[in-house]
C-alpha atoms as a PDB file:
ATOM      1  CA  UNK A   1     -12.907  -9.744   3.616  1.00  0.00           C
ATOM      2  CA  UNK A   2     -11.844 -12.355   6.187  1.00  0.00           C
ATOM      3  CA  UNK A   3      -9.585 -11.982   9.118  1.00  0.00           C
ATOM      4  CA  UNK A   4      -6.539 -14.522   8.495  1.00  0.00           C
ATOM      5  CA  UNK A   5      -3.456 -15.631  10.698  1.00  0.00           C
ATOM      6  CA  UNK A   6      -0.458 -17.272   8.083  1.00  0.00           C
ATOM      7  CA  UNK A   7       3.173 -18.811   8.811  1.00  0.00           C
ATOM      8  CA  UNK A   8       5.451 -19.805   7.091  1.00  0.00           C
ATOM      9  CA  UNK A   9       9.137 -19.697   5.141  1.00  0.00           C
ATOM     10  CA  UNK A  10       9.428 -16.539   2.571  1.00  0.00           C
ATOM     11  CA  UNK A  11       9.654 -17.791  -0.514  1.00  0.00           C
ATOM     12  CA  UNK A  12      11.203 -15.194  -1.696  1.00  0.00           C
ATOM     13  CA  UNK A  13      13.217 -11.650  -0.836  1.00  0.00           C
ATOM     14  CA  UNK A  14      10.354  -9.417   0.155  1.00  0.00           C
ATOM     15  CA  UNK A  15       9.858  -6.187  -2.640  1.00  0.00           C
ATOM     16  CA  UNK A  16       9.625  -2.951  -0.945  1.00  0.00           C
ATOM     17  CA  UNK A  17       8.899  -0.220  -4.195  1.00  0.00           C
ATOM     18  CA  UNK A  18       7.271   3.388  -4.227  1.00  0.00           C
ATOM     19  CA  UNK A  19       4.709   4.941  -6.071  1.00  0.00           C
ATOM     20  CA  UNK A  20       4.842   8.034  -7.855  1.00  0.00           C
ATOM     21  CA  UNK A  21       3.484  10.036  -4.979  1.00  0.00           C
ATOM     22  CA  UNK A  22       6.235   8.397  -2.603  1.00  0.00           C
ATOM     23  CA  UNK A  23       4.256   5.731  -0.639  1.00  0.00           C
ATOM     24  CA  UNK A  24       5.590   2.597   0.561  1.00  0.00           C
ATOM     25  CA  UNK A  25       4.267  -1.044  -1.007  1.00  0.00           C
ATOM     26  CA  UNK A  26       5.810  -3.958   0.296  1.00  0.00           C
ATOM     27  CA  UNK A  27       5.040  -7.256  -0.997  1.00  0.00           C
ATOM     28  CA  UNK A  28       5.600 -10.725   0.305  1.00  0.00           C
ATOM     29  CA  UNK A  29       5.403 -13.978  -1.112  1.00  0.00           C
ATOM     30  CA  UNK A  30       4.425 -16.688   1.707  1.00  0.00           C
ATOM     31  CA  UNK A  31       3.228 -20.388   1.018  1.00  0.00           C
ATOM     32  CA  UNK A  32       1.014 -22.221   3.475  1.00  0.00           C
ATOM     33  CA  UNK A  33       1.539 -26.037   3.372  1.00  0.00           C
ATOM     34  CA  UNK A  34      -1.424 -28.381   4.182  1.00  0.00           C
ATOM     35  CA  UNK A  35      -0.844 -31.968   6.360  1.00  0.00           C
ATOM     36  CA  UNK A  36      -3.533 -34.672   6.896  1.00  0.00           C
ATOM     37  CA  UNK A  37      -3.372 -37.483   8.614  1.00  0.00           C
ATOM     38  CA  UNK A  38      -4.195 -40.598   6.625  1.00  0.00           C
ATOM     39  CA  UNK A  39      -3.909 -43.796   8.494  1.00  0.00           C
ATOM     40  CA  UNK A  40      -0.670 -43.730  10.746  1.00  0.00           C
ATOM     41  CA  UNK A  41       0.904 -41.398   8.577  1.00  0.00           C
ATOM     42  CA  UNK A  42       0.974 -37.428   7.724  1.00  0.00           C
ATOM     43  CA  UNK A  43       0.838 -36.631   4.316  1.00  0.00           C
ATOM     44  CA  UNK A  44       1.209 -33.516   2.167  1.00  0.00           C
ATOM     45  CA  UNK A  45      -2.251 -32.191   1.190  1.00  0.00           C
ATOM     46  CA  UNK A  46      -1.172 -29.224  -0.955  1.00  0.00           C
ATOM     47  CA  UNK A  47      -0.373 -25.839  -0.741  1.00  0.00           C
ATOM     48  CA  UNK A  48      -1.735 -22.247  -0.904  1.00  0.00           C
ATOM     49  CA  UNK A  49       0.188 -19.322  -1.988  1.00  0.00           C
ATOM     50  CA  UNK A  50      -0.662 -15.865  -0.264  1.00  0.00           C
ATOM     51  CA  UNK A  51       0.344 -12.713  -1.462  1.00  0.00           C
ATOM     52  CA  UNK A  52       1.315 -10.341   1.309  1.00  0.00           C
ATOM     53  CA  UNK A  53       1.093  -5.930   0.827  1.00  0.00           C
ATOM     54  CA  UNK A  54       1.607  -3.331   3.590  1.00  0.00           C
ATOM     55  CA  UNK A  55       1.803  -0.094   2.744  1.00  0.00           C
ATOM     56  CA  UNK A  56       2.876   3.078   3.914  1.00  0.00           C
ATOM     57  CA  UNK A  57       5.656   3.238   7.094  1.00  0.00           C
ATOM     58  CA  UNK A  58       4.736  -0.626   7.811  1.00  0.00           C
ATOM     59  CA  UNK A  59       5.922  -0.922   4.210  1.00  0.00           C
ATOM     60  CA  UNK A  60       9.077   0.629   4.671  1.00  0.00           C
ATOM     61  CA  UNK A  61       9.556  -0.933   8.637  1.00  0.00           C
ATOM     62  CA  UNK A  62       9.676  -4.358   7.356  1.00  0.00           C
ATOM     63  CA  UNK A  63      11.360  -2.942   3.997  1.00  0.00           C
ATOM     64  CA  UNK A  64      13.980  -2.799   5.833  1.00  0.00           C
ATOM     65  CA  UNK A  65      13.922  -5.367   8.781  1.00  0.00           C
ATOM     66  CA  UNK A  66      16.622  -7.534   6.590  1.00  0.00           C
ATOM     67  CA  UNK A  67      13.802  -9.988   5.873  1.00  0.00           C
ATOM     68  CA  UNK A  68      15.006 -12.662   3.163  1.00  0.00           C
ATOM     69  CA  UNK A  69      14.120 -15.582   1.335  1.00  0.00           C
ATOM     70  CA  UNK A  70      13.299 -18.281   3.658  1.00  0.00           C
ATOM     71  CA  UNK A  71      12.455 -16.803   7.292  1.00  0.00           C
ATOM     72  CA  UNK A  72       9.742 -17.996   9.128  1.00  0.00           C
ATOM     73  CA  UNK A  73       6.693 -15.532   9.622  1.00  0.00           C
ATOM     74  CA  UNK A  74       3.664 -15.134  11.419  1.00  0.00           C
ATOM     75  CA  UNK A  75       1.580 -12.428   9.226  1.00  0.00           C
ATOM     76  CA  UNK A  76      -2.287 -11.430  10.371  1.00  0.00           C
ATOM     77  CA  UNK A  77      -4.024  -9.223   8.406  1.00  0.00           C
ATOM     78  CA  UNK A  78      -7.450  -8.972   6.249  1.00  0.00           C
ATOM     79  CA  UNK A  79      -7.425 -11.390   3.375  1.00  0.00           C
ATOM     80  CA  UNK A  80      -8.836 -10.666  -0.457  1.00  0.00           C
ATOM     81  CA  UNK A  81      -8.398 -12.193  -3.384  1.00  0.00           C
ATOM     82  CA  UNK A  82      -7.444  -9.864  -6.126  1.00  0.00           C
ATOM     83  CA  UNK A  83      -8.690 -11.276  -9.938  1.00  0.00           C
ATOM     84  CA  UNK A  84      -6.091 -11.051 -13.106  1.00  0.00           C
ATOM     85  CA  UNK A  85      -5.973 -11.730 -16.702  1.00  0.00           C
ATOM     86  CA  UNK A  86      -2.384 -13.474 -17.761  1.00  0.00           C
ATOM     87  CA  UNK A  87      -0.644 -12.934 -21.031  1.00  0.00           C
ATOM     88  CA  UNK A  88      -2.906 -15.664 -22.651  1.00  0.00           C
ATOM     89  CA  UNK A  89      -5.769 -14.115 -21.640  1.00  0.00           C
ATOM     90  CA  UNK A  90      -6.853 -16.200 -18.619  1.00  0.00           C
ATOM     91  CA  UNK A  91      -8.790 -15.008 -15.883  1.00  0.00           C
ATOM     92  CA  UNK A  92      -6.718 -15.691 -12.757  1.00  0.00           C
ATOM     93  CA  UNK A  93      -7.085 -15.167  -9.186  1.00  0.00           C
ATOM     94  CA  UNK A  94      -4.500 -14.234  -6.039  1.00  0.00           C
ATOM     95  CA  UNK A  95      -4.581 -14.516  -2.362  1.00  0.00           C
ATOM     96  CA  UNK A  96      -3.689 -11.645  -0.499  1.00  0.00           C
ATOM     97  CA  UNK A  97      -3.363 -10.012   2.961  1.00  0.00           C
ATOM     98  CA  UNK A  98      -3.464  -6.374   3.168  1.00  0.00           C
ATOM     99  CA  UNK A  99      -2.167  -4.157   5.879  1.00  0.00           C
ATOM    100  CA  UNK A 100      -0.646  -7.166   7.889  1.00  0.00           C
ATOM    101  CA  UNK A 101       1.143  -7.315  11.820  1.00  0.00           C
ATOM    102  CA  UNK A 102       4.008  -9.381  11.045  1.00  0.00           C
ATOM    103  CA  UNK A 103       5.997 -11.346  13.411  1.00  0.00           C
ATOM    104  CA  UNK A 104       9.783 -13.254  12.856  1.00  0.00           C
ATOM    105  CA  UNK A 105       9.778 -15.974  14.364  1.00  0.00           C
ATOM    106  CA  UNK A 106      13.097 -16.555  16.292  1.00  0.00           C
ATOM    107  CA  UNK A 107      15.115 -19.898  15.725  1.00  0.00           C
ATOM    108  CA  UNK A 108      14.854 -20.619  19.178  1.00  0.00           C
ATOM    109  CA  UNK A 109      10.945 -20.885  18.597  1.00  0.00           C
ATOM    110  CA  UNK A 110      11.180 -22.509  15.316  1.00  0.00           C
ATOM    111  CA  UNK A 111      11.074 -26.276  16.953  1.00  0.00           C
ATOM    112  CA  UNK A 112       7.796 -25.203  18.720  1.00  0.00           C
ATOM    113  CA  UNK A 113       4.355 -26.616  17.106  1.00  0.00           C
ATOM    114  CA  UNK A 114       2.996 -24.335  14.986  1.00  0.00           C
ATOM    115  CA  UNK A 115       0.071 -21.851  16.405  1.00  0.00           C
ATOM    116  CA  UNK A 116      -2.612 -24.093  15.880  1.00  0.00           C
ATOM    117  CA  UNK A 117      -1.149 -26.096  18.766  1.00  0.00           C
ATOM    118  CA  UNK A 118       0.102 -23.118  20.944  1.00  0.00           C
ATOM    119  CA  UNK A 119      -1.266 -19.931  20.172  1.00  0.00           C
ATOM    120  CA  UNK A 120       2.260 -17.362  19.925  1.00  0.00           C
ATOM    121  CA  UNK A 121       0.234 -14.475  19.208  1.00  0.00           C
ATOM    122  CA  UNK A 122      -1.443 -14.330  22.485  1.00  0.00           C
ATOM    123  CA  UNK A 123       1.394 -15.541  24.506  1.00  0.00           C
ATOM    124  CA  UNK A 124       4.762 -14.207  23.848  1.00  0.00           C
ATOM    125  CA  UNK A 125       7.554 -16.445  24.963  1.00  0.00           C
ATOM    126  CA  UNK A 126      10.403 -15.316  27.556  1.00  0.00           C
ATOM    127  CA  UNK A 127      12.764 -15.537  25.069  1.00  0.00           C
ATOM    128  CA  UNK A 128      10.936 -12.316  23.156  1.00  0.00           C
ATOM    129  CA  UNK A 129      11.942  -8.742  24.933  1.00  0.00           C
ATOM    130  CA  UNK A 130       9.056  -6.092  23.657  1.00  0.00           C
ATOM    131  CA  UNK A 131      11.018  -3.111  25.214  1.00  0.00           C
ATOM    132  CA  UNK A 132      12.808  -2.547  27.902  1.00  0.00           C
ATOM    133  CA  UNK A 133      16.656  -3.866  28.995  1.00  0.00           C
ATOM    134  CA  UNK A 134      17.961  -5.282  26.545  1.00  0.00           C
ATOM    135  CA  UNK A 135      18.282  -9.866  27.251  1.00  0.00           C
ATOM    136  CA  UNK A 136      21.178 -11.054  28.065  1.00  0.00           C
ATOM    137  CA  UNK A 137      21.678 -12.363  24.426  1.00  0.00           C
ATOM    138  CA  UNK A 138      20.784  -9.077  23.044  1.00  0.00           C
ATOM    139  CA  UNK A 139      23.306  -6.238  21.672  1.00  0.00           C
ATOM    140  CA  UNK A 140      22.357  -3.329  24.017  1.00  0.00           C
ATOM    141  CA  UNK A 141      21.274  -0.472  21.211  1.00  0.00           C
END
């Protein structure tokens, strides 16, 4: 398994279920669209679909963070592909990233380049309060 760092829109509401023992699965469904440059011009060069689980009390955290169909995400986490057979038989394969540290990304960052141009893991903007008083555009509880 590889270390991977994703982000993107949701494509979809995330799925938070239980298991019969009463763990947490969350699953998220994140694309991650490819540019090249040919010429003058950049042009779309596919996309891959990744999978997303967490588990446990991560699971039910971002379960029920109001996460919807079409935020932006940052999600880290250890990548696998998991193998399938469909209903015609075919041997299929998925992309996912287990146990993941997700980040929202806030509107205000959303007309940033992405990370591969400025790296918002390491460096958290001003505009992001990690505990503390509350920012002046914050509700104070």
């Amino acid at each position: 398994m590889a270390d991977v760092k994703v982000e993107g829109w949701l494509s979809a509401d995330p799925t938070l279920k239980y298991t019969q023992s009463g763990m947490a699965i969350l699953e998220l469904s994140l694309p991650e669209n490819h540019r090249k440059k040919q010429g003058n011009e950049w042009v779309n060069d596919g996309t891959t679909w990744w999978k997303v689980k967490a588990f446990g009390l991560e699971a039910e955290h971002w379960g029920n963070a109001g996460l919807l169909k079409g935020a932006r995400v940052q999600v880290a986490g250890r990548s696998k592909t998991e193998t399938w057979t469909d209903r015609d038989g075919q041997d299929r394969q998925t992309l996912v990233i287990l146990d993941p540290a997700i980040r929202i990304i806030p509107a205000k960052e959303q007309a940033q380049p992405s990370p591969r141009a400025q790296d918002a893991w390491a460096q958290p903007t001003q505009q992001q309060n990690w505990g503390g008083a509350p920012s002046e555009t914050e509700a104070p509880f």
